[in-house]
Protein backbone atom coordinates (compact mmCIF):
# COMPACT_ATOMS: atom_id res chain seq x y z
CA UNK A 1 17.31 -2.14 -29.85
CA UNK A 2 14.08 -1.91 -28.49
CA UNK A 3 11.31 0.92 -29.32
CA UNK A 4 8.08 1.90 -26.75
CA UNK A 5 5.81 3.03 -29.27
CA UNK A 6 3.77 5.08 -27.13
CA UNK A 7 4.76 8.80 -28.12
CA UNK A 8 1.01 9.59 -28.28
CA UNK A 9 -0.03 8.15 -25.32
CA UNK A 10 -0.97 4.39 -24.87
CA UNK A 11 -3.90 3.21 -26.16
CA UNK A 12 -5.06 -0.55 -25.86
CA UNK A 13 -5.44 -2.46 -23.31
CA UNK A 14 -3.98 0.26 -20.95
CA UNK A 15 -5.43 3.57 -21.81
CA UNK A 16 -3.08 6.23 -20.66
CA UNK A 17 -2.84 9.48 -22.85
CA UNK A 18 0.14 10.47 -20.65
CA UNK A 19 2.24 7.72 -21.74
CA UNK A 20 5.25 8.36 -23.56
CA UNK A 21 7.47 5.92 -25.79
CA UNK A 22 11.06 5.37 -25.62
CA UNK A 23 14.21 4.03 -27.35
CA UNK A 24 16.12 1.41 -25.71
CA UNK A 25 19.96 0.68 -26.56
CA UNK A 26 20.08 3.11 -29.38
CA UNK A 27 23.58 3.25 -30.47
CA UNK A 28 26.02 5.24 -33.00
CA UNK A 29 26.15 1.86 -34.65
CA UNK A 30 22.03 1.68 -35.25
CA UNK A 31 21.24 2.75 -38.40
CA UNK A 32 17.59 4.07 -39.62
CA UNK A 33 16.43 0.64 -40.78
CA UNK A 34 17.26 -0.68 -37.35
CA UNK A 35 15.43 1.90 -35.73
CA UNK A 36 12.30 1.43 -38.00
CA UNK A 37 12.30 -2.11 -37.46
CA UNK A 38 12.29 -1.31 -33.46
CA UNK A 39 9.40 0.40 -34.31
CA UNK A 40 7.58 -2.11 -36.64
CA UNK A 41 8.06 -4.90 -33.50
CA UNK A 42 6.54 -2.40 -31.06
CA UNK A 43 3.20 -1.72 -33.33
CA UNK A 44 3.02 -5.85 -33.34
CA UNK A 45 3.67 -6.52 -30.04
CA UNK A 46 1.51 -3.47 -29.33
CA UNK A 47 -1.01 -5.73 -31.45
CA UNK A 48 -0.60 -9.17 -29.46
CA UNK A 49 -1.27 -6.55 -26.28
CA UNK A 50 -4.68 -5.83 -27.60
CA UNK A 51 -5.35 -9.10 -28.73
CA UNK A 52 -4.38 -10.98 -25.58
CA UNK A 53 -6.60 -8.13 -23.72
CA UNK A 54 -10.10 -9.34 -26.11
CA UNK A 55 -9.05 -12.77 -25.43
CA UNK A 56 -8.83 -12.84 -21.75
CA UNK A 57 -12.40 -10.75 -21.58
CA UNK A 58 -13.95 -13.72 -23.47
CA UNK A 59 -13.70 -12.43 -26.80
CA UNK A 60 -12.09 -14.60 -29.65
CA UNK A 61 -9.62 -13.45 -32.51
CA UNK A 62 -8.84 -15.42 -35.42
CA UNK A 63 -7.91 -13.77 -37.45
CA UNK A 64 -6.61 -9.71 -38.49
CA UNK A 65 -7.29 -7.63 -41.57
CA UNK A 66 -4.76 -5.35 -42.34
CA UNK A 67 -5.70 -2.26 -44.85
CA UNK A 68 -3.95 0.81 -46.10
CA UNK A 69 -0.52 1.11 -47.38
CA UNK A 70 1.03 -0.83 -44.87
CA UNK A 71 -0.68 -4.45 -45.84
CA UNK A 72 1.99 -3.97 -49.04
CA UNK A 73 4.78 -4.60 -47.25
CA UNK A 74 5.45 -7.94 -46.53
CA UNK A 75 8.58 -7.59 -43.91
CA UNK A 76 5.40 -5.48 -42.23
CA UNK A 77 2.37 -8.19 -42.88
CA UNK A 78 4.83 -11.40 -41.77
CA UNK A 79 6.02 -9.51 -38.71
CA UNK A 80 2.18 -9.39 -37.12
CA UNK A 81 1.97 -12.68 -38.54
CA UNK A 82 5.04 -14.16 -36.47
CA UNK A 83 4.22 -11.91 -33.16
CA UNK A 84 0.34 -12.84 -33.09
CA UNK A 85 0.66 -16.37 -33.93
């Protein structure tokens, strides 16, 4: 199952307000926690995307702070972890 997180419009690096997101393979047999975790992979790998982006225009990134509710889930905080390196 794959999820294109872009239902608002893409944002960084490829600005397009137009964009829209998508669900890939959804099946009867997907549940709601294996849609949410689609969704959780996009918003990292959406992450890398804009990282990758500051790094190839010279910039460096070391590191990410995370704030809000989100930084108390771990599934969420190891997932950017894993996907950014």
């Amino acid at each position: 199952l794959m999820a294109v997180e872009t239902f608002q419009g893409s944002r960084t690096p490829i600005t397009d307000p137009l964009a829209r997101g998508a669900m890939l393979g959804l099946t009867m047999r997907h549940s709601r926690a294996h849609v949410w975790r689609a969704f959780l992979e996009a918003t990292c790998l959406g992450t890398r995307a804009a990282i990758e982006a500051m790094v190839s225009a010279g910039h460096s990134a070391k590191e990410i702070t995370v704030c809000g509710g989100a930084c108390q889930s771990d599934t969420w905080l190891q997932l950017h972890a894993d996907v950014t390196g």
